[in-house]
C-alpha atoms as a PDB file:
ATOM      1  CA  UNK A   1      94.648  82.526  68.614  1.00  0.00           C
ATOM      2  CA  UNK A   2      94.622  79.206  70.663  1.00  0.00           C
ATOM      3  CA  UNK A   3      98.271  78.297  68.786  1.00  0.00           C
ATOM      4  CA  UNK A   4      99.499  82.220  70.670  1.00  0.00           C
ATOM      5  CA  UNK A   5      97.802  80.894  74.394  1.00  0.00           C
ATOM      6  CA  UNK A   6      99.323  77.889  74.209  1.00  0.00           C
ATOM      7  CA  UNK A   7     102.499  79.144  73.508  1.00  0.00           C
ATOM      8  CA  UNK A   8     102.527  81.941  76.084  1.00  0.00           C
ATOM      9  CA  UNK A   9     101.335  78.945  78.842  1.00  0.00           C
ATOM     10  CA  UNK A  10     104.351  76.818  78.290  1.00  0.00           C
ATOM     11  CA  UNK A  11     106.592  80.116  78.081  1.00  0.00           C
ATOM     12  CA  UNK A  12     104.814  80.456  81.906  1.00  0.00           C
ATOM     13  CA  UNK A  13     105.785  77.157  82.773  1.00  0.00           C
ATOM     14  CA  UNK A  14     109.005  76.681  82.018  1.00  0.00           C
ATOM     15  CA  UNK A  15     110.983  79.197  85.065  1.00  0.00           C
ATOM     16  CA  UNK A  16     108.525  77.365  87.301  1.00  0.00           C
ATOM     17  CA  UNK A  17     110.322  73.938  85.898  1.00  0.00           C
ATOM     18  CA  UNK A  18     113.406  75.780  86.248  1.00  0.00           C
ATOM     19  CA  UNK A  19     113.332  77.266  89.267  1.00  0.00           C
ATOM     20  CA  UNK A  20     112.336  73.646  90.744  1.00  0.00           C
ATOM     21  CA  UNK A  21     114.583  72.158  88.748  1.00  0.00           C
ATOM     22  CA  UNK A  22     117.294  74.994  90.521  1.00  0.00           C
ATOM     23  CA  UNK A  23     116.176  73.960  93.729  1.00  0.00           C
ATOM     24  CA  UNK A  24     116.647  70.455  93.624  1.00  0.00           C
ATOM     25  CA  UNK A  25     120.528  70.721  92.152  1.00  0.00           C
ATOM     26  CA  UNK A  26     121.141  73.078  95.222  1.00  0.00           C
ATOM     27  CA  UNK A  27     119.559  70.594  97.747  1.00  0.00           C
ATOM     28  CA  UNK A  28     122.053  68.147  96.388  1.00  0.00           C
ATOM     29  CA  UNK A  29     125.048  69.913  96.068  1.00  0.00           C
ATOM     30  CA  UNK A  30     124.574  71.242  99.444  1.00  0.00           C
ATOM     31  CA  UNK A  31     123.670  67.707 101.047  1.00  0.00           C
ATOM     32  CA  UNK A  32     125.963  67.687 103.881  1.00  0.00           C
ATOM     33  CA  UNK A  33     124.139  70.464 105.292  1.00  0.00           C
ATOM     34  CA  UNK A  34     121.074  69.428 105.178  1.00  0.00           C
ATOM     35  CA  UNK A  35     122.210  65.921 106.694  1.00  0.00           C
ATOM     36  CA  UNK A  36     123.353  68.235 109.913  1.00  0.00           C
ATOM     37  CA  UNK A  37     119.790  69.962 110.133  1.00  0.00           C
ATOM     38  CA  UNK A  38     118.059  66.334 109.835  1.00  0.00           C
ATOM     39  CA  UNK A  39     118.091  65.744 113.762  1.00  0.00           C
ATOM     40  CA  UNK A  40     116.730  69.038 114.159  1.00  0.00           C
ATOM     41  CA  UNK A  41     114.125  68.824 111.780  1.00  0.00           C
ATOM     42  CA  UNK A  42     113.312  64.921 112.975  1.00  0.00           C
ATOM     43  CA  UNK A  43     113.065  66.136 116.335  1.00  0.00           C
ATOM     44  CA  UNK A  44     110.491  68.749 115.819  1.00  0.00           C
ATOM     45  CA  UNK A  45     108.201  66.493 114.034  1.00  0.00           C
ATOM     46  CA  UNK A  46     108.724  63.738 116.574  1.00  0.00           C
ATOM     47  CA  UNK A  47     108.449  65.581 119.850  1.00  0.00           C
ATOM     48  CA  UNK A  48     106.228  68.601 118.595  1.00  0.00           C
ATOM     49  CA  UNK A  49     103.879  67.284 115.514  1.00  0.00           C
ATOM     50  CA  UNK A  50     102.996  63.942 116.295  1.00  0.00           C
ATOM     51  CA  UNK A  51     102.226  64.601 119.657  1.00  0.00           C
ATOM     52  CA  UNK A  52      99.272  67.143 118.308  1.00  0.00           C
ATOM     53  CA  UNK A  53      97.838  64.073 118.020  1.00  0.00           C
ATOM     54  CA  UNK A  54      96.995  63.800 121.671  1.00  0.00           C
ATOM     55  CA  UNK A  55      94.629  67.083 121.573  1.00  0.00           C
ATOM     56  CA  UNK A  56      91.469  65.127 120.433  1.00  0.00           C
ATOM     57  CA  UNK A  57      91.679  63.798 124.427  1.00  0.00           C
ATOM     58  CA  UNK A  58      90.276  67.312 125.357  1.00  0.00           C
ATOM     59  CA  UNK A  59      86.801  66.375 123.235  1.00  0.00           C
ATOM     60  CA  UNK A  60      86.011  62.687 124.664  1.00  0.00           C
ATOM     61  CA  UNK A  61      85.920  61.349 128.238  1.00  0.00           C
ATOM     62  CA  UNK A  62      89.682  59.774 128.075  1.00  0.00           C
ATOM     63  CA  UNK A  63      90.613  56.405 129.441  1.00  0.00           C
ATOM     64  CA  UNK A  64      93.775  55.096 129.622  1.00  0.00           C
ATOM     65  CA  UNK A  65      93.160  51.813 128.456  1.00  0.00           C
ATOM     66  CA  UNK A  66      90.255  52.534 125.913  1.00  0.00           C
ATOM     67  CA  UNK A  67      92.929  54.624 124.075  1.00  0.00           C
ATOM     68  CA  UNK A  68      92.178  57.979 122.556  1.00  0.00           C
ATOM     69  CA  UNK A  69      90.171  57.141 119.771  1.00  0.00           C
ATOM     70  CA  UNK A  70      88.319  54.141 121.650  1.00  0.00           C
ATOM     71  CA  UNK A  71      87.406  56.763 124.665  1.00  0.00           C
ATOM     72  CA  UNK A  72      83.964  58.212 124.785  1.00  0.00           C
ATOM     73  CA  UNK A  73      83.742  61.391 122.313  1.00  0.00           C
ATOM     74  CA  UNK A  74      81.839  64.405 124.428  1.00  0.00           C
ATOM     75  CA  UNK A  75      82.813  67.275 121.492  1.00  0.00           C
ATOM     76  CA  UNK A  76      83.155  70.592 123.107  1.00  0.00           C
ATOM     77  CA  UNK A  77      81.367  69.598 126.663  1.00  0.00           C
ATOM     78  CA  UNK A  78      84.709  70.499 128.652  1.00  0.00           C
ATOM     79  CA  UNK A  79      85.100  73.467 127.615  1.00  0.00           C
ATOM     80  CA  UNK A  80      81.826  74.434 128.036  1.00  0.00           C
ATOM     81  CA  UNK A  81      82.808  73.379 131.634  1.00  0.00           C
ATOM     82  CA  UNK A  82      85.531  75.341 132.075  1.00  0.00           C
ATOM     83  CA  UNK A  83      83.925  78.546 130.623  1.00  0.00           C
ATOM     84  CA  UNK A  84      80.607  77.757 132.506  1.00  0.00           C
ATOM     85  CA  UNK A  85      82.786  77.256 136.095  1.00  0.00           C
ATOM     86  CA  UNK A  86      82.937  79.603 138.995  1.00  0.00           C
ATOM     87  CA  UNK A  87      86.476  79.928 139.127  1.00  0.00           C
ATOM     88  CA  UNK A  88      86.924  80.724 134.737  1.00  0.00           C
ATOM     89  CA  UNK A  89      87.285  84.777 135.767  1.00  0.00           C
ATOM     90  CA  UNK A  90      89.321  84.525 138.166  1.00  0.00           C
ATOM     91  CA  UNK A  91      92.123  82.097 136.654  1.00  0.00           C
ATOM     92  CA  UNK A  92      91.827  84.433 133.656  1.00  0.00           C
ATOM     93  CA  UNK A  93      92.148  87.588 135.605  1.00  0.00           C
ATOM     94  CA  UNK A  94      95.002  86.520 137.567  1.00  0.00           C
ATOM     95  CA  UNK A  95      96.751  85.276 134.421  1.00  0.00           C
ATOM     96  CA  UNK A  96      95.958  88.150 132.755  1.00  0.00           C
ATOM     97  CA  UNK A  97      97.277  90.820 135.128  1.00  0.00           C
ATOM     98  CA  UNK A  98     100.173  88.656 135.995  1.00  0.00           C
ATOM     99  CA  UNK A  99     101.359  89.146 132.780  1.00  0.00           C
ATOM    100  CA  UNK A 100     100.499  92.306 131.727  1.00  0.00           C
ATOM    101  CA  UNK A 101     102.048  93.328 134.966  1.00  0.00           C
ATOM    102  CA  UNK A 102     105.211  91.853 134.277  1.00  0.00           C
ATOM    103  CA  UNK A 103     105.119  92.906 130.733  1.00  0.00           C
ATOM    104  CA  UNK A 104     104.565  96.525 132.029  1.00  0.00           C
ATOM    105  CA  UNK A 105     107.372  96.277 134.128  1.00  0.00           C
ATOM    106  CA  UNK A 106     109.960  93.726 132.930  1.00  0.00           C
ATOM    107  CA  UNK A 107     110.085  94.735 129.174  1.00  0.00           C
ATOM    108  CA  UNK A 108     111.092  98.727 128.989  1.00  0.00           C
ATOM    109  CA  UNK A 109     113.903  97.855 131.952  1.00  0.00           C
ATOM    110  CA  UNK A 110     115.993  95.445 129.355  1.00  0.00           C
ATOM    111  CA  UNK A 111     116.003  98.340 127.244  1.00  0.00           C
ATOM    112  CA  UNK A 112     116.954 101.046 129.692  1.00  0.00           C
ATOM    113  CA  UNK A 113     119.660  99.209 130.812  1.00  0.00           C
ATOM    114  CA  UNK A 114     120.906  97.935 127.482  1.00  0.00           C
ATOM    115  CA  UNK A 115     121.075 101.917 126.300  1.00  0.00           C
ATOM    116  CA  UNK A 116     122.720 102.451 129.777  1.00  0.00           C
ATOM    117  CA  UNK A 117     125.885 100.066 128.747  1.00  0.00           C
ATOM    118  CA  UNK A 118     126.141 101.009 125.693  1.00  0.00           C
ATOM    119  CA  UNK A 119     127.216 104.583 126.955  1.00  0.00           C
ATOM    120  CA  UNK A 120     129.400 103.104 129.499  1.00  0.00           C
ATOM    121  CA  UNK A 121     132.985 103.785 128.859  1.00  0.00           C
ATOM    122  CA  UNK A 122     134.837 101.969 131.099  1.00  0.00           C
ATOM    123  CA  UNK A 123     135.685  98.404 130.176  1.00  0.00           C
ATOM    124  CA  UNK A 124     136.691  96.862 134.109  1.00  0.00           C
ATOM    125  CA  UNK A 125     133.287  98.555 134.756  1.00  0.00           C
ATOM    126  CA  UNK A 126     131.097  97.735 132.380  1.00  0.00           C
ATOM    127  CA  UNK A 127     132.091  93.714 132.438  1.00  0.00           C
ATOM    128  CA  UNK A 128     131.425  94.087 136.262  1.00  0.00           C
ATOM    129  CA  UNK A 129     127.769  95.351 135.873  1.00  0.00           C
ATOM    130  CA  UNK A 130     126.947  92.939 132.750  1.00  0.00           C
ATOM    131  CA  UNK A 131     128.265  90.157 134.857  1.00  0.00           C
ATOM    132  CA  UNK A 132     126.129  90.952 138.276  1.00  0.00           C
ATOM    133  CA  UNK A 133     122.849  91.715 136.329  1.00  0.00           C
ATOM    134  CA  UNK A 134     123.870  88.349 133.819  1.00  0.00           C
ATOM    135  CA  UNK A 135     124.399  86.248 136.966  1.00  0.00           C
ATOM    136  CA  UNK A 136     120.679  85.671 138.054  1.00  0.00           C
ATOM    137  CA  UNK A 137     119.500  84.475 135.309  1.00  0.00           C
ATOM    138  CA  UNK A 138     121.791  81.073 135.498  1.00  0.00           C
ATOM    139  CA  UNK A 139     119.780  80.157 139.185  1.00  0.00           C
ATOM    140  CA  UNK A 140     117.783  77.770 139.058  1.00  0.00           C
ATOM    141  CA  UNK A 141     113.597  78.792 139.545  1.00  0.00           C
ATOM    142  CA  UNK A 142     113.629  75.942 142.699  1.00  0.00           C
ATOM    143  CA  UNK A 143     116.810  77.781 144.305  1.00  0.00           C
ATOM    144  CA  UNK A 144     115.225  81.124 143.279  1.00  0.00           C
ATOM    145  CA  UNK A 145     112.017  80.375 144.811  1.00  0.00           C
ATOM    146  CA  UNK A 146     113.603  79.123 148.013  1.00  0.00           C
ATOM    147  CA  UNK A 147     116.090  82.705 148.301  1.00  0.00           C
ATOM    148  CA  UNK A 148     112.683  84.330 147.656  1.00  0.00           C
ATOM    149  CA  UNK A 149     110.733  82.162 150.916  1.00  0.00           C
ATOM    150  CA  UNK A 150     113.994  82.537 152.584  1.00  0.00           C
ATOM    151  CA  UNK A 151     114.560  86.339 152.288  1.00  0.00           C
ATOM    152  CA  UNK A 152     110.916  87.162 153.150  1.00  0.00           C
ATOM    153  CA  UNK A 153     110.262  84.527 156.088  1.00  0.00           C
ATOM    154  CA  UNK A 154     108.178  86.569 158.878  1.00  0.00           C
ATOM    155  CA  UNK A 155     110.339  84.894 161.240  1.00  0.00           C
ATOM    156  CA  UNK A 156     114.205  84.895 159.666  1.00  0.00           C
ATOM    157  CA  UNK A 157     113.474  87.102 156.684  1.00  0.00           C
ATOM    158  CA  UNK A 158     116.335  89.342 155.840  1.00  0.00           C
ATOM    159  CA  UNK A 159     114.065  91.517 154.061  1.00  0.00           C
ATOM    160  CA  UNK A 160     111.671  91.313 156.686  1.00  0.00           C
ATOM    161  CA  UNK A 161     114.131  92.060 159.752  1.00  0.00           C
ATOM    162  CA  UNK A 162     115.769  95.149 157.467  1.00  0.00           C
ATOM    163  CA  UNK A 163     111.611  96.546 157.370  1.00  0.00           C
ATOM    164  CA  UNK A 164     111.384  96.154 161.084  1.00  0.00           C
ATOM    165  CA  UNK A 165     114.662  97.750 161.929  1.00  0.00           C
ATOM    166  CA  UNK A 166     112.871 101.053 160.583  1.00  0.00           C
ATOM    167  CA  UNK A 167     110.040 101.002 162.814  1.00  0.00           C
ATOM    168  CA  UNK A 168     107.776  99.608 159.977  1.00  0.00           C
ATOM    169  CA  UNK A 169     105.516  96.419 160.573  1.00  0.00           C
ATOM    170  CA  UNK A 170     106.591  94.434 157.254  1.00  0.00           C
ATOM    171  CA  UNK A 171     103.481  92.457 155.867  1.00  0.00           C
ATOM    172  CA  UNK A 172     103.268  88.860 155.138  1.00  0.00           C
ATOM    173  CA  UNK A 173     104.430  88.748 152.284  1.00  0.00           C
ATOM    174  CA  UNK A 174     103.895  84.849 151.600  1.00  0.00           C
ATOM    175  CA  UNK A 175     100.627  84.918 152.394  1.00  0.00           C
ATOM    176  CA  UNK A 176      98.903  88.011 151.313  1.00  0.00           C
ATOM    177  CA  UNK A 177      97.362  87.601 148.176  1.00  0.00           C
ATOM    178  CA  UNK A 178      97.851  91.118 147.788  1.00  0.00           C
ATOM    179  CA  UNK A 179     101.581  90.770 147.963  1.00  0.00           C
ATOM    180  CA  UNK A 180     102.115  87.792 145.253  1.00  0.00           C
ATOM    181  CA  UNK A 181     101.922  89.402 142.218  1.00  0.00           C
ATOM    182  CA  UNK A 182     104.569  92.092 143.198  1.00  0.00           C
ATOM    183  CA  UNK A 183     106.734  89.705 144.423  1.00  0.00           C
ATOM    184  CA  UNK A 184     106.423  86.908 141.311  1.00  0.00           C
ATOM    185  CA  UNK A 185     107.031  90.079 139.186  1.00  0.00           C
ATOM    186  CA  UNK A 186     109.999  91.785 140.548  1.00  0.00           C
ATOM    187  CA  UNK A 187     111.498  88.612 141.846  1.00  0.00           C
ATOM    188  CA  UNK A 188     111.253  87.725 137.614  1.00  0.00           C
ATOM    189  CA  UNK A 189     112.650  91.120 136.533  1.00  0.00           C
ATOM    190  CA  UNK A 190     115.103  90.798 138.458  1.00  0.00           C
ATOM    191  CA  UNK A 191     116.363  87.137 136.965  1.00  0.00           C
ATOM    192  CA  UNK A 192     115.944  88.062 133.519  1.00  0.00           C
ATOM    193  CA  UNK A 193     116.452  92.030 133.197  1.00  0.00           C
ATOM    194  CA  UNK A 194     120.127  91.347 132.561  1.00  0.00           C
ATOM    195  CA  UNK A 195     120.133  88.395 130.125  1.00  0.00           C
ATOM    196  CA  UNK A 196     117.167  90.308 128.530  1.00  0.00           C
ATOM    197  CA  UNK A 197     120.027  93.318 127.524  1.00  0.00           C
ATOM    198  CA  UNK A 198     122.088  91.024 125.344  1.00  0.00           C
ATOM    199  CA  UNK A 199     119.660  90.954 122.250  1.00  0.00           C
ATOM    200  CA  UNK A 200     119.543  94.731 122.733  1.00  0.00           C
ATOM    201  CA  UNK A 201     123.159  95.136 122.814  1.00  0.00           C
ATOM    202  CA  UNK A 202     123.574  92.954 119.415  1.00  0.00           C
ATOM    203  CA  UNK A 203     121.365  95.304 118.293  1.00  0.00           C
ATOM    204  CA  UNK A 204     123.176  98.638 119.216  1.00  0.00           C
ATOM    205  CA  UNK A 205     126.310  97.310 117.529  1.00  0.00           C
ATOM    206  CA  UNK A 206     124.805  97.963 114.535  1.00  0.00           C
ATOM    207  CA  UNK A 207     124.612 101.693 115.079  1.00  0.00           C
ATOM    208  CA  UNK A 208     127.193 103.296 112.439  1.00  0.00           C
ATOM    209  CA  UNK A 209     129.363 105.470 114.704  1.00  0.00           C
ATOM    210  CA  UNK A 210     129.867 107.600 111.501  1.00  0.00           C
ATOM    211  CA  UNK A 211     126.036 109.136 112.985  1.00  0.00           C
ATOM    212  CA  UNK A 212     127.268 109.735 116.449  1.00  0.00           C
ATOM    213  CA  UNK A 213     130.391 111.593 115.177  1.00  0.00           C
ATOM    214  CA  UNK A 214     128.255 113.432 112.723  1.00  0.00           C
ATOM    215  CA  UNK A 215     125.637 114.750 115.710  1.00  0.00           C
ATOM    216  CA  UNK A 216     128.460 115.077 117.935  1.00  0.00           C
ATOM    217  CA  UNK A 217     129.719 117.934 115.396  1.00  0.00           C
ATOM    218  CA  UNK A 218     126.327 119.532 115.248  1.00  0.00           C
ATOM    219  CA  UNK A 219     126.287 119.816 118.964  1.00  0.00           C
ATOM    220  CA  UNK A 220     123.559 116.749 119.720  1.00  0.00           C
ATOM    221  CA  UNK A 221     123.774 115.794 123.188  1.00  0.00           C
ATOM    222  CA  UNK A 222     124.097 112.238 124.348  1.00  0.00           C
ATOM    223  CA  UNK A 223     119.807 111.967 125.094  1.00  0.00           C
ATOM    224  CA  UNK A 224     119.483 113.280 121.694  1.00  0.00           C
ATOM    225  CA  UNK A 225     121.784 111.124 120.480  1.00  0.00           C
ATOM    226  CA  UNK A 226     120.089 108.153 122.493  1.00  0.00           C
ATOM    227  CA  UNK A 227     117.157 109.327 121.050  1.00  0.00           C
ATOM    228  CA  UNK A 228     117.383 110.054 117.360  1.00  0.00           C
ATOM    229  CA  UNK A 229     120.124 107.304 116.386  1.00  0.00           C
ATOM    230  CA  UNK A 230     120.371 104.397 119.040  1.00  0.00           C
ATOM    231  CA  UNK A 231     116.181 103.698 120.076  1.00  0.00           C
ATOM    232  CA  UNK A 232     115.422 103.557 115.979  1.00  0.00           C
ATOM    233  CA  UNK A 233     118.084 101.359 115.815  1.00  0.00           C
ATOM    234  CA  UNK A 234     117.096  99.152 118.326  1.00  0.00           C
ATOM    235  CA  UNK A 235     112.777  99.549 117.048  1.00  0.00           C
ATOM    236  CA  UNK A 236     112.481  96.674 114.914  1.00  0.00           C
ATOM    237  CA  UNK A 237     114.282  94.555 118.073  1.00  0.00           C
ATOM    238  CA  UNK A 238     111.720  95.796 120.385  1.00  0.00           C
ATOM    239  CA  UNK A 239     108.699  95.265 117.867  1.00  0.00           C
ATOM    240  CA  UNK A 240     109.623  91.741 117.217  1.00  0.00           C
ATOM    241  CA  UNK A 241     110.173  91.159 120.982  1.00  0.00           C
ATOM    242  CA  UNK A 242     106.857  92.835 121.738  1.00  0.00           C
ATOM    243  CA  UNK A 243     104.898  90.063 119.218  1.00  0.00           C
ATOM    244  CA  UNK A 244     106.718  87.317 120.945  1.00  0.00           C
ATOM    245  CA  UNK A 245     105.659  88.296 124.584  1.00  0.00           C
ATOM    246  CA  UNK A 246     102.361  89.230 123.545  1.00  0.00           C
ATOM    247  CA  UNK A 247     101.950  85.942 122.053  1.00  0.00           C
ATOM    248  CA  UNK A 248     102.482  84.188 125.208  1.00  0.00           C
ATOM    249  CA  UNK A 249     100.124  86.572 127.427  1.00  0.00           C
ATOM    250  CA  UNK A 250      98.892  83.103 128.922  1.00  0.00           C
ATOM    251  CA  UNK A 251     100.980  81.081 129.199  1.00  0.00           C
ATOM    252  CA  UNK A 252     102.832  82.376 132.389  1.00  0.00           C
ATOM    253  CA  UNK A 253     105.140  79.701 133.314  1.00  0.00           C
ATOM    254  CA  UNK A 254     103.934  77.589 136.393  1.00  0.00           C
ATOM    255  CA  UNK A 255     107.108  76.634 138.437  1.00  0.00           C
ATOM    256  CA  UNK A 256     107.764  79.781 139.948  1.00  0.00           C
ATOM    257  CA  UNK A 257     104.324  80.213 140.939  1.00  0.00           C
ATOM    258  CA  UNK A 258     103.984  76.723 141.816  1.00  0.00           C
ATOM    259  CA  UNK A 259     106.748  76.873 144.502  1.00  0.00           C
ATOM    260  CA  UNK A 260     105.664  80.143 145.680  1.00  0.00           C
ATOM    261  CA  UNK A 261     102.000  79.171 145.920  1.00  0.00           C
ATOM    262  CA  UNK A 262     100.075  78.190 149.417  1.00  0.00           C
ATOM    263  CA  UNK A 263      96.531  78.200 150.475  1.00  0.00           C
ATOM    264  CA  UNK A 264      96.481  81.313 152.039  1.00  0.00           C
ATOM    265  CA  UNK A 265      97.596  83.344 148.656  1.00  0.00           C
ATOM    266  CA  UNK A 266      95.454  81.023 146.194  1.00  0.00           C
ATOM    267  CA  UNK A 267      92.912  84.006 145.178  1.00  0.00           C
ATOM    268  CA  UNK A 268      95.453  85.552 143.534  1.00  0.00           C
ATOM    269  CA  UNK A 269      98.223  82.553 142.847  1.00  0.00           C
ATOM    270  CA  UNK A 270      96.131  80.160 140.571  1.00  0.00           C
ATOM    271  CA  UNK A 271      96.565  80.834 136.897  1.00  0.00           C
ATOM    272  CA  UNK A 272      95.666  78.437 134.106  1.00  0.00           C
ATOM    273  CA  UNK A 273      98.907  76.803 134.144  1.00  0.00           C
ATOM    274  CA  UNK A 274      98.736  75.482 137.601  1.00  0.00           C
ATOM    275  CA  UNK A 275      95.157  74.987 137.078  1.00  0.00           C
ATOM    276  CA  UNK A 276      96.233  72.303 134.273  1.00  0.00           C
ATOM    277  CA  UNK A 277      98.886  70.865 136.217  1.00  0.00           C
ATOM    278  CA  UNK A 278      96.082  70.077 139.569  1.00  0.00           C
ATOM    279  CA  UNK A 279      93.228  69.248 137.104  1.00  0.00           C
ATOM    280  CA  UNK A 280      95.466  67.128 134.452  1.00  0.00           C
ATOM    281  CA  UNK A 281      98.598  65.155 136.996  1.00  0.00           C
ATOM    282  CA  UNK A 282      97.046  65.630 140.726  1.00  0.00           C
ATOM    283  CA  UNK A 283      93.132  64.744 139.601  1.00  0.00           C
ATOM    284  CA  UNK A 284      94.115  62.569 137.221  1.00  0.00           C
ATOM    285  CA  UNK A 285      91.433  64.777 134.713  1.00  0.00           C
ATOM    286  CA  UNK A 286      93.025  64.283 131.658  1.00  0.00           C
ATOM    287  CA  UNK A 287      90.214  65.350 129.063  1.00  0.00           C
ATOM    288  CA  UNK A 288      89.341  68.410 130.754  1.00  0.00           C
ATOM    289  CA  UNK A 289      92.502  70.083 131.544  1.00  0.00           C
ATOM    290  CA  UNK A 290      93.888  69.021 128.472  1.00  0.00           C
ATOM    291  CA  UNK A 291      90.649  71.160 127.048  1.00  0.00           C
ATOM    292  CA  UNK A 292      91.803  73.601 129.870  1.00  0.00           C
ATOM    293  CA  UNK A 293      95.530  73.803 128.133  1.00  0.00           C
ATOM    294  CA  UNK A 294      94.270  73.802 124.432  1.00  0.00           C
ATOM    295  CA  UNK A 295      92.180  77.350 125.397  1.00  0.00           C
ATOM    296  CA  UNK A 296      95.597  78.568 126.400  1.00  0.00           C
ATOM    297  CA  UNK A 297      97.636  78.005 123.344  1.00  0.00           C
ATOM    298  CA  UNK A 298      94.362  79.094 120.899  1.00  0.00           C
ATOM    299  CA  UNK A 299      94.254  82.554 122.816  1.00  0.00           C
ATOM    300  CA  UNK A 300      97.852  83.072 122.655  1.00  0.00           C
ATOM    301  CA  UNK A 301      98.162  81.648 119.256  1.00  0.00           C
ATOM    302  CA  UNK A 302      95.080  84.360 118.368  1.00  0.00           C
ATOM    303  CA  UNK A 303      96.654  87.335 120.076  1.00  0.00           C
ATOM    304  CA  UNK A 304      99.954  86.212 118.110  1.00  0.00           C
ATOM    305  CA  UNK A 305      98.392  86.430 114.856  1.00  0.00           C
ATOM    306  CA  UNK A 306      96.435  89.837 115.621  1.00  0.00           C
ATOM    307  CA  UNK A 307      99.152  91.788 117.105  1.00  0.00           C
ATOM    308  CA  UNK A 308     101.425  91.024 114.341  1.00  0.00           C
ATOM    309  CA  UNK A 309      98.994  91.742 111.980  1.00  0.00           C
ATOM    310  CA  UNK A 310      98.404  95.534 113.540  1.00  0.00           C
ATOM    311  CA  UNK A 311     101.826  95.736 113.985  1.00  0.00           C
ATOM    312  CA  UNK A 312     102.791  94.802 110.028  1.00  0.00           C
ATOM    313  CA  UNK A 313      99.818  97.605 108.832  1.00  0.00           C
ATOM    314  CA  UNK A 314     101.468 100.413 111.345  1.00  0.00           C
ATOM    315  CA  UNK A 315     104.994 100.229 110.410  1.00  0.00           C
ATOM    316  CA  UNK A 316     107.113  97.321 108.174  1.00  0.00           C
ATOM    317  CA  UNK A 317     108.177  95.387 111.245  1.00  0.00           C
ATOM    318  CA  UNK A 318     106.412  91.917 111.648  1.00  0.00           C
ATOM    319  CA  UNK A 319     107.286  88.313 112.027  1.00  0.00           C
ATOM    320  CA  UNK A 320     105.492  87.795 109.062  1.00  0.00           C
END
C-alpha cells in the first residue's frame, strides 16, 4: 500500500519537473527577448517598487535628516487626522462627483462616436472628423487651461461676448463654484472624446462583415444592426474600460484643476490631489499628506478589486 502512494507521488511530480524543466529551455532559447524586456522590467522595480518603500513616512512624524526609519513613528495618528478634519467631506465629495460626473458624461460619448465612424462611408470625410476630434488631445493641459481662462474671461471671453450678444448676462464662470465642475468636465470630454474612439474602433474591426451581410438579407436595419452585432462586439472593450476608470474614481488628476483653481471657486475646486500637493510640497507636511495620498490609492485599489470582482460573477469579462 505505501510501495502504490509512493509511486503515484513521484508519477505527480515528475510533469511538475517537466514543465519547469520546459520553462527554463524556453527562457533560454528565447534569451534575446527577454534581454529587450530587461529595461522595462528594471525600470518598474526601480521607479515603482522600491520607492513603496517611502510609504512608512505617512505613519511617523518625518524629518529629513532623521531619515525614514530614524523619524518619530506616530502609527495611524494622520490619518486619524485627516478623517477626523473639517474639510475630509468635502475633499471627498468634490472628488467624488468630479468623477462620477465625468465618468457619466465622458465615457458613453467615446462610444457613440466610435459607432458613428464606423458607419461613415466616406473616406475624405471620415479622416477629416477623426483628425478634428484626435487633435485636442495632443494640447498640452497648461495651454488647455489657458484657452479655457482665455475663452471664458468676463472681460475678453469669446464665449462670454457670444452669451452677451443674445441678451443673456453670462455668469462668472471662473469664479462660481457652481460653474467648475461643468467646465473641468466638458473642457476634459472634449480633449479626450476623440482619442478615447480609437480603442473602440480596434475593436469594431473585429466585427465579421459576413453578420452584417447576413442581417442585411433578412432586412435588419442599420440600429439593429448597431445593436445586435457591433455593441456585443465592442462589450468586453467597454467592461474592461469600465474597471479601469472605476479604479481610479480618486485619483482625478490635479493639473487641470490646479491651473483652473482660485480662491473664489475653492468649495468646489479642492480634491484630494491638490490637497496632497498644498499639504505635502507648499507646507512642507510630508507625513500627513503622504497618509493623505496612501487613502487615495487604497480606495481606488479597493473599488478596483470589487468592481472586477462583480463584474467577473455577472458575465466572463474581468481583468482577472
Amino acid at each position: 500500500m505505501k510501495e502504490g502512494t509512493q509511486a503515484a507521488m513521484n508519477l505527480n511530480l515528475v510533469p511538475t519537473r517537466k514543465k519547469k524543466g520546459d520553462l527554463w529551455k524556453k527562457i533560454i532559447r528565447n534569451w534575446q527577448l527577454y534581454i529587450f524586456i530587461l529595461p522595462a522590467f528594471l525600470s518598474i522595480i526601480i521607479f515603482s517598487y522600491i520607492p513603496m518603500y517611502g510609504i512608512l513616512i505617512a505613519f511617523n512624524n518625518y524629518v529629513p535628516t532623521d531619515g525614514i526609519l530614524g523619524s518619530h513613528w506616530v502609527g495611524f495618528e494622520h490619518f486619524t487626522r485627516f478623517f477626523n478634519s473639517y474639510y475630509f467631506w468635502d475633499l471627498l465629495w468634490n472628488t467624488l462627483s468630479i468623477s462620477l460626473y465625468g465618468l457619466a458624461i465622458g465615457f458613453p460619448l467615446p462610444i457613440i462616436l466610435a459607432l458613428s465612424f464606423n458607419e461613415v462611408k466616406d473616406g475624405f470625410f471620415k479622416r477629416t472628423v477623426q483628425t478634428v476630434t484626435y487633435a485636442p488631445h495632443f494640447i498640452s493641459m497648461v495651454v488647455m487651461a489657458g484657452m479655457i481662462i482665455t475663452f471664458l474671461s468676463p472681460s475678453s471671453g469669446m464665449i462670454v461676448h457670444m452669451i452677451e450678444a443674445f441678451g443673456i448676462t453670462p455668469p462668472n464662470f471662473l469664479t462660481d463654484p457652481r460653474w467648475f465642475k461643468t467646465i473641468y468636465v466638458l473642457s476634459d470630454v472634449w480633449q479626450s472624446t476623440g482619442w478615447g474612439t480609437i480603442i473602440y474602433l480596434a475593436a469594431l474591426t473585429g466585427v465579421d462583415p459576413g453578420l452584417h451581410e447576413a442581417a442585411v438579407l433578412d432586412g435588419a436595419t442599420r440600429l439593429q444592426r448597431i445593436r445586435h452585432i457591433n455593441i456585443p462586439t465592442i462589450i468586453p472593450t467597454i467592461t474592461i474600460l469600465l474597471i479601469l476608470n472605476m479604479g481610479s474614481l480618486l485619483g482625478v488628476g490635479f493639473e487641470k484643476i490646479l491651473l483652473l483653481q482660485n480662491p473664489l471657486n475653492m468649495e468646489s475646486s479642492d480634491v484630494i490631489s491638490t490637497f496632497v500637493y498644498r499639504s505635502g510640497l507648499v507646507n512642507a507636511q510630508y507625513s500627513f499628506s503622504t497618509a493623505v495620498g496612501l487613502f487615495n490609492s487604497v480606495v481606488n485599489a479597493i473599488l478596483l478589486v470589487l468592481v472586477n470582482q462583480i463584474v467577473r460573477r455577472t458575465s466572463e469579462n474581468s481583468l482577472w
